[in-house]
C-alpha atoms as a PDB file:
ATOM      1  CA  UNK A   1      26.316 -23.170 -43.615  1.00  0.00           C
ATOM      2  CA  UNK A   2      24.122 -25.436 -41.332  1.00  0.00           C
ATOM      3  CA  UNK A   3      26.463 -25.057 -38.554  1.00  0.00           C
ATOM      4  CA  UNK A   4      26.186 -21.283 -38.562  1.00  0.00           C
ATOM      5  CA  UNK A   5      22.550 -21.881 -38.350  1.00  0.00           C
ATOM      6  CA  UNK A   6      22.499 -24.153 -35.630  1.00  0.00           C
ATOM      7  CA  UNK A   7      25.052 -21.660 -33.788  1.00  0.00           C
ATOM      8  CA  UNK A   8      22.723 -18.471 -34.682  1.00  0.00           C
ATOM      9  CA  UNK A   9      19.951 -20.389 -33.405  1.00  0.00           C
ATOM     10  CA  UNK A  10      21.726 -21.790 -30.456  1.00  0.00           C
ATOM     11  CA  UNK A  11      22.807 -17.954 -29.709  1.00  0.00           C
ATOM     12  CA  UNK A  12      19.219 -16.576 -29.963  1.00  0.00           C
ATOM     13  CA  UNK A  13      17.924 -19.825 -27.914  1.00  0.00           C
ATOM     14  CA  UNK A  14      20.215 -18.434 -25.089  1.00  0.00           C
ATOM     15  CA  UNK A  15      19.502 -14.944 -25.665  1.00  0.00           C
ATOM     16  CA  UNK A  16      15.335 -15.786 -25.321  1.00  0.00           C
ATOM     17  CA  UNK A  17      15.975 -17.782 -21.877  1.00  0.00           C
ATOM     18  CA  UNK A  18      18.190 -15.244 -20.352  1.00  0.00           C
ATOM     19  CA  UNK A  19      15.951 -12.696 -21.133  1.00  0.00           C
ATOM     20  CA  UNK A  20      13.086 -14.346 -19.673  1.00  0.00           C
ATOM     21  CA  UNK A  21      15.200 -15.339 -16.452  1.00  0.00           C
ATOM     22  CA  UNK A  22      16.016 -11.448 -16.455  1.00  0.00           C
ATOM     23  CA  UNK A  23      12.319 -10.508 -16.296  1.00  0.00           C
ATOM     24  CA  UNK A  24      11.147 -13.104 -13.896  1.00  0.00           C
ATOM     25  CA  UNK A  25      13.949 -11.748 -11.155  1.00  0.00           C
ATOM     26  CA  UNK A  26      12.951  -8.677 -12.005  1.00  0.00           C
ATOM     27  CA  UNK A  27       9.060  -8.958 -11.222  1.00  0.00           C
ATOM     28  CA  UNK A  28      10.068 -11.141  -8.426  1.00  0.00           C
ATOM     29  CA  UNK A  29      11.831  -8.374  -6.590  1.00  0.00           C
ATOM     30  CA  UNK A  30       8.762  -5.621  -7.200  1.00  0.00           C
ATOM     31  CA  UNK A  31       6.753  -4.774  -4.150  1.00  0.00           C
ATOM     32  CA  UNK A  32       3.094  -4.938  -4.828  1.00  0.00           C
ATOM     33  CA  UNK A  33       1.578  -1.306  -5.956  1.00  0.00           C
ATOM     34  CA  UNK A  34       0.928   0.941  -3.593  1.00  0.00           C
ATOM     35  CA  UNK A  35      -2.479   0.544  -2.415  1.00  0.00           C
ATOM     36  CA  UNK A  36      -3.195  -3.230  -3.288  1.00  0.00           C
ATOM     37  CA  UNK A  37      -4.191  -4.825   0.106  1.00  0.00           C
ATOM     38  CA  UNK A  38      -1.357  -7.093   1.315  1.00  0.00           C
ATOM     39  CA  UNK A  39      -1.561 -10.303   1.733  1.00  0.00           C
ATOM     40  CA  UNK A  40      -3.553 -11.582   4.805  1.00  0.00           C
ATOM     41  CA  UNK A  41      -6.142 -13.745   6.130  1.00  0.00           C
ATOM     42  CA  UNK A  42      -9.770 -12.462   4.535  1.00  0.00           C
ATOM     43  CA  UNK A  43     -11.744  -9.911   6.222  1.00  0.00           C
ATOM     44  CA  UNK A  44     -13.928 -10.811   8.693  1.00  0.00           C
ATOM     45  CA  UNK A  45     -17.718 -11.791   7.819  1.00  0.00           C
ATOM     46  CA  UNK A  46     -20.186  -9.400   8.633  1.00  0.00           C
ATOM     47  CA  UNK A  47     -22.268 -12.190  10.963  1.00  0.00           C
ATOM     48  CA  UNK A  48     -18.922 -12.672  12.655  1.00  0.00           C
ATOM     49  CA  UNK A  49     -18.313  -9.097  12.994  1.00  0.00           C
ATOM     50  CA  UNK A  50     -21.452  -8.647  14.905  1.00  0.00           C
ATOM     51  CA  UNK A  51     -20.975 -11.186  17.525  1.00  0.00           C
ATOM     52  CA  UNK A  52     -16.840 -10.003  17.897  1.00  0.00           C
ATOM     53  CA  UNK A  53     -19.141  -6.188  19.000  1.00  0.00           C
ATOM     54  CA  UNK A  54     -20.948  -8.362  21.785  1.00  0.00           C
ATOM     55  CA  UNK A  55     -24.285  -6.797  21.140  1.00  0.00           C
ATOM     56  CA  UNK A  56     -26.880  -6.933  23.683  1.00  0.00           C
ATOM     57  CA  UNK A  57     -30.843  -7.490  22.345  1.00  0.00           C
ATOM     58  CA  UNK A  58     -31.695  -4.156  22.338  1.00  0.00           C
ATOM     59  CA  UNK A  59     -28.686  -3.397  19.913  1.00  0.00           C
ATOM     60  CA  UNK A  60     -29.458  -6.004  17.979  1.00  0.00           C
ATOM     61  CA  UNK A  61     -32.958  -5.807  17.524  1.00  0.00           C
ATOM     62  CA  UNK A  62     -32.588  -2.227  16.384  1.00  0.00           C
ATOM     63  CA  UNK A  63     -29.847  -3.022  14.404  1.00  0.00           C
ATOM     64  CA  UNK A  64     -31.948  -5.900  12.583  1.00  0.00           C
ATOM     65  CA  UNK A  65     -34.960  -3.023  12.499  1.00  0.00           C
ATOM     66  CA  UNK A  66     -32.799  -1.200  10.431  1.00  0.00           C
ATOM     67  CA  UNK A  67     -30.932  -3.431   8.148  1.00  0.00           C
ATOM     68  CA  UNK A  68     -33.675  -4.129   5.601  1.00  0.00           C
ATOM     69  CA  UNK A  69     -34.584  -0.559   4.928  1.00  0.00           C
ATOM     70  CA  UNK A  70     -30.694  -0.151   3.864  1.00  0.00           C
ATOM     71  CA  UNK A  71     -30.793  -3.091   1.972  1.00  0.00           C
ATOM     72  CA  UNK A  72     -33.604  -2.236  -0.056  1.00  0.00           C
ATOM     73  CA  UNK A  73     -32.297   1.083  -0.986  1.00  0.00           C
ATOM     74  CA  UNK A  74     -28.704  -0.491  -1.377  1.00  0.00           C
ATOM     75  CA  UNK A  75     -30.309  -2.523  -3.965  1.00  0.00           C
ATOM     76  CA  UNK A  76     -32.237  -0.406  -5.890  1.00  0.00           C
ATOM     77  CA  UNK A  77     -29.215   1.954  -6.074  1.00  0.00           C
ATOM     78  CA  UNK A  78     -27.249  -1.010  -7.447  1.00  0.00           C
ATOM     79  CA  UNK A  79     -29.732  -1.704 -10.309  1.00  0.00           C
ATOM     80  CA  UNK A  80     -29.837   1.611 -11.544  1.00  0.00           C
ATOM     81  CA  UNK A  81     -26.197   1.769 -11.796  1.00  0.00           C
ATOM     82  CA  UNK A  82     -26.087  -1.606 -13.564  1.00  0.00           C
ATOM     83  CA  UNK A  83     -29.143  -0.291 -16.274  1.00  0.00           C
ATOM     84  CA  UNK A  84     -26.953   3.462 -16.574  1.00  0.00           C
ATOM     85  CA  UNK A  85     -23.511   1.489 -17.277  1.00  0.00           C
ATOM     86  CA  UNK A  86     -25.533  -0.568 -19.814  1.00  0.00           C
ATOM     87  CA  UNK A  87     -26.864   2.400 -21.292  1.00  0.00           C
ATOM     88  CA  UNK A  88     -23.045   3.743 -21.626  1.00  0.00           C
ATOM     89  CA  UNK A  89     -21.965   1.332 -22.847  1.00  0.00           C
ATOM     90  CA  UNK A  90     -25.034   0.782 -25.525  1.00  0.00           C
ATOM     91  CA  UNK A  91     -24.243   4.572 -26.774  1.00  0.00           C
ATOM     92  CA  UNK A  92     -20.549   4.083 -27.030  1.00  0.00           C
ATOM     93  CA  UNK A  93     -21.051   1.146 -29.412  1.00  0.00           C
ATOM     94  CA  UNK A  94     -23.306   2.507 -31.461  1.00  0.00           C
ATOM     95  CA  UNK A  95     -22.211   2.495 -35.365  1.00  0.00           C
ATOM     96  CA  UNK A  96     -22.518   6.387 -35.391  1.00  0.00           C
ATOM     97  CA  UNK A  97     -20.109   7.247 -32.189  1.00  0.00           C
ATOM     98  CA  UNK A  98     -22.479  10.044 -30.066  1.00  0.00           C
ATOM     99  CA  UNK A  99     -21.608  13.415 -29.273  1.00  0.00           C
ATOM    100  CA  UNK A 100     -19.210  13.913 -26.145  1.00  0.00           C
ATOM    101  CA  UNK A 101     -22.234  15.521 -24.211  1.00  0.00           C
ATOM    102  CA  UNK A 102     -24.357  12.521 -24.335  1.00  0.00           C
ATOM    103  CA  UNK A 103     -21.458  10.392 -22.965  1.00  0.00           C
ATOM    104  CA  UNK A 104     -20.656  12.995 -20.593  1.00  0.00           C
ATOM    105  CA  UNK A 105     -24.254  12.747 -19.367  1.00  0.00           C
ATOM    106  CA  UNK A 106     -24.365   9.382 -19.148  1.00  0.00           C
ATOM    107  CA  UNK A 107     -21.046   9.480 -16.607  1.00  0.00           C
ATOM    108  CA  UNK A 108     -22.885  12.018 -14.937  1.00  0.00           C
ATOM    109  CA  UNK A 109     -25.541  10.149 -14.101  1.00  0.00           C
ATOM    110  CA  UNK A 110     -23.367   7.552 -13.206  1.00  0.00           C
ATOM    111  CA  UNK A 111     -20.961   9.196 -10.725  1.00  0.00           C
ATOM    112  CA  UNK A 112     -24.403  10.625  -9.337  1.00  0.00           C
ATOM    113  CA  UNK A 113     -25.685   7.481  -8.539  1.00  0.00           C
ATOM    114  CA  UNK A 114     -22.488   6.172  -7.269  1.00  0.00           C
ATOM    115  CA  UNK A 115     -22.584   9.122  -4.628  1.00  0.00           C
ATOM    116  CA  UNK A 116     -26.006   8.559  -3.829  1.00  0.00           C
ATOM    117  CA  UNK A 117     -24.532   4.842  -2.810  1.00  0.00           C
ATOM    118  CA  UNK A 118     -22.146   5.846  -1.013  1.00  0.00           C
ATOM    119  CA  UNK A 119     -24.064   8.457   0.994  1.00  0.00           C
ATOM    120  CA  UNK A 120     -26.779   5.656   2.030  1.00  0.00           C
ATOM    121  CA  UNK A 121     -23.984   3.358   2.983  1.00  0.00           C
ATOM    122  CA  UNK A 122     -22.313   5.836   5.417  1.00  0.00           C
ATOM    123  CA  UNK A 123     -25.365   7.210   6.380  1.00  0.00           C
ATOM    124  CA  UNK A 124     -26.681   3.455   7.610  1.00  0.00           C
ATOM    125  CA  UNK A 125     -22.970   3.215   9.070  1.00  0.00           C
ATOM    126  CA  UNK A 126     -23.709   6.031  10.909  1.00  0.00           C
ATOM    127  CA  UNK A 127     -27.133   5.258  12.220  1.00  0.00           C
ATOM    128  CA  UNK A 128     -25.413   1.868  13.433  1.00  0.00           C
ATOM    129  CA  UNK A 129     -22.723   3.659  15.501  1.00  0.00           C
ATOM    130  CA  UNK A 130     -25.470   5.543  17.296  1.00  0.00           C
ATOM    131  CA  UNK A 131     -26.302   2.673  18.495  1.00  0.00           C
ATOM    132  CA  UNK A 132     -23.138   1.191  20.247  1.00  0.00           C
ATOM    133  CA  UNK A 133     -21.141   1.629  23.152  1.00  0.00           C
ATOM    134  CA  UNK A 134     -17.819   3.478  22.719  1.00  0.00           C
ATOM    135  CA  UNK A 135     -15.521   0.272  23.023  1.00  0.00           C
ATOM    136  CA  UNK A 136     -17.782  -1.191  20.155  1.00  0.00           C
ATOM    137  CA  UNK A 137     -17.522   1.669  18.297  1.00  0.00           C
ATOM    138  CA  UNK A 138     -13.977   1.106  18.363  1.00  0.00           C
ATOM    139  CA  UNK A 139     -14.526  -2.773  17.151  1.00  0.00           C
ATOM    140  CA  UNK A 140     -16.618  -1.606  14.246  1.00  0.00           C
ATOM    141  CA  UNK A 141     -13.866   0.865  13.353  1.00  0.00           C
ATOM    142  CA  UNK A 142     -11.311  -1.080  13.326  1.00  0.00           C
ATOM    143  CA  UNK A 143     -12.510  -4.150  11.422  1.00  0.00           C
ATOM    144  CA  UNK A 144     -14.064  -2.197   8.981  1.00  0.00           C
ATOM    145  CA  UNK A 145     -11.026  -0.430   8.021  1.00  0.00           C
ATOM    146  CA  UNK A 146      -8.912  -4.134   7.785  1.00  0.00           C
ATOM    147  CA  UNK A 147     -11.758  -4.518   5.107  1.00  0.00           C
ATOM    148  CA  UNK A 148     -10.898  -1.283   2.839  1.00  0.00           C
ATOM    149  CA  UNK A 149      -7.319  -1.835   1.102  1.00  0.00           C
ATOM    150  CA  UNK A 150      -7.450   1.966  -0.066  1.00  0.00           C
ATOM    151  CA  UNK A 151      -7.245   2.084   4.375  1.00  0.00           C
ATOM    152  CA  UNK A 152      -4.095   0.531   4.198  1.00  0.00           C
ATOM    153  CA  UNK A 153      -0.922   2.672   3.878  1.00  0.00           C
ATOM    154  CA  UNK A 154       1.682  -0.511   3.105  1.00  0.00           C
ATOM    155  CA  UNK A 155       5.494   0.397   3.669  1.00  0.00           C
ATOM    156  CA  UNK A 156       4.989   4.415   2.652  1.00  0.00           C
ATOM    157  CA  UNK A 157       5.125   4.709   6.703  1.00  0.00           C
ATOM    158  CA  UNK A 158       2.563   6.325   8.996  1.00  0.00           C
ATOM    159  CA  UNK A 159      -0.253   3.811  10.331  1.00  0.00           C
ATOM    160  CA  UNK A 160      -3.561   3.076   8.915  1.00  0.00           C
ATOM    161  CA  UNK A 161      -5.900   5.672   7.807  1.00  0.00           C
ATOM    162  CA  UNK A 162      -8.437   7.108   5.802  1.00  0.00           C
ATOM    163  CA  UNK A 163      -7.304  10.615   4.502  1.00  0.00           C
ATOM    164  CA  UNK A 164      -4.292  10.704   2.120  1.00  0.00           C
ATOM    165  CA  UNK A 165      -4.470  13.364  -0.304  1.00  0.00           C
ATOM    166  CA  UNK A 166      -6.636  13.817  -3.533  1.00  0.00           C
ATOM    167  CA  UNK A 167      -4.641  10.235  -4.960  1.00  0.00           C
ATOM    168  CA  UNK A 168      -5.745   8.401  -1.509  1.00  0.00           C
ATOM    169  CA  UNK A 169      -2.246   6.984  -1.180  1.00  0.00           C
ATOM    170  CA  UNK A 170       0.576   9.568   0.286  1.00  0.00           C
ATOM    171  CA  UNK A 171       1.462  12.706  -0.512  1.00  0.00           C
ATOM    172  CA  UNK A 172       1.025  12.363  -4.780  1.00  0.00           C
ATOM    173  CA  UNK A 173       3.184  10.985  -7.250  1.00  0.00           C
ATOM    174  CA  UNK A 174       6.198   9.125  -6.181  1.00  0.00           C
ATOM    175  CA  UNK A 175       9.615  10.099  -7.323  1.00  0.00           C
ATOM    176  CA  UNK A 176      12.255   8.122  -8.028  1.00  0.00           C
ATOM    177  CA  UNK A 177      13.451   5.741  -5.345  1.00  0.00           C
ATOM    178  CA  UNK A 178      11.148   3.914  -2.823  1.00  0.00           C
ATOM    179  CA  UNK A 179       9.945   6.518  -1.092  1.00  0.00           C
ATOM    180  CA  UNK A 180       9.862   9.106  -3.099  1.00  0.00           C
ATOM    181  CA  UNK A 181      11.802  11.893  -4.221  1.00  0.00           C
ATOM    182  CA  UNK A 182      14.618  13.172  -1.869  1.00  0.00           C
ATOM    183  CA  UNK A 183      12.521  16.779  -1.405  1.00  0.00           C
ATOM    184  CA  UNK A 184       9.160  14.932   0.211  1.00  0.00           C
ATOM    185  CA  UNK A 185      11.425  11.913   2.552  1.00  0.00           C
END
């Protein structure tokens, strides 16, 4: 009786380790997710960045004229996010679960305010452009789009770029197989 024990456990002991041998060759051959940045050196810091554009003083003075303005604004759009996604979250914890409509609201309010970020930040973006050369422009461009993963179209071909389709990576869903399904290759 002990020794079919021992054996039993012996069997499972083996069954446990080559199942966890299975799963770490397994996750050792996936690719990252589309979409994750790959792995590289860090993007570039934004004091760095400026000197790589080779500003001359008048660029930079206006540039510096400008930069607090955003800042400010950049700031005070953060906050209010912050105090709406505490508010959210204080009326989804509530005892007595609100009505949908109130939450709703709420995510209004926040997808409002994250638009309202985003415009500011590509307005200032654009404000900044106006004010360099064509070659710098190019700089700019380029170094800001090593800094935006979602940029980044990994081994689904094509080069980098911005527009991809309502998902941001592709052409949709992918199919079976590594690109796809045979209909979209």
């Amino acid at each position: 009786m002990k020794r079919n024990w021992l054996l039993y456990l012996l069997i499972f002991s083996l069954a446990l380790n080559l199942g966890a041998i299975g799963t770490f060759a397994y996750l050792q051959g996936q690719k990252p997710p589309v979409g994750v940045a790959p792995a590289g050196p860090p993007p570039m810091p934004f004091g760095k960045l400026l000197n790589e554009l080779h500003l001359d003083q008048q660029q930079l003075q206006t540039l510096r004229a400008m930069a607090p303005e955003h800042w400010r604004k950049v700031k005070e759009l953060r906050q209010a996010l912050a105090r709406q996604r505490q508010e959210l979250f204080d009326l989804i914890r509530r005892e007595n679960l609100p009505d949908w409509p109130a939450v709703q609201a709420k995510i209004r309010e926040i997808g409002n305010l994250q638009v309202q970020l985003e415009e500011e930040k590509v307005h200032h973006l654009m404000d900044v452009q106006k004010n360099l050369r064509p070659e710098q422009r190019h700089v700019l461009i380029s170094q800001l789009e090593k800094r935006l993963p979602e940029c980044r179209r990994g081994d689904r071909g094509g080069g980098p770029g911005m527009m991809r389709g309502k998902r941001g990576f592709g052409q949709g869903p992918p199919g079976p197989g590594p690109q796809g399904p045979p209909e979209m290759r």
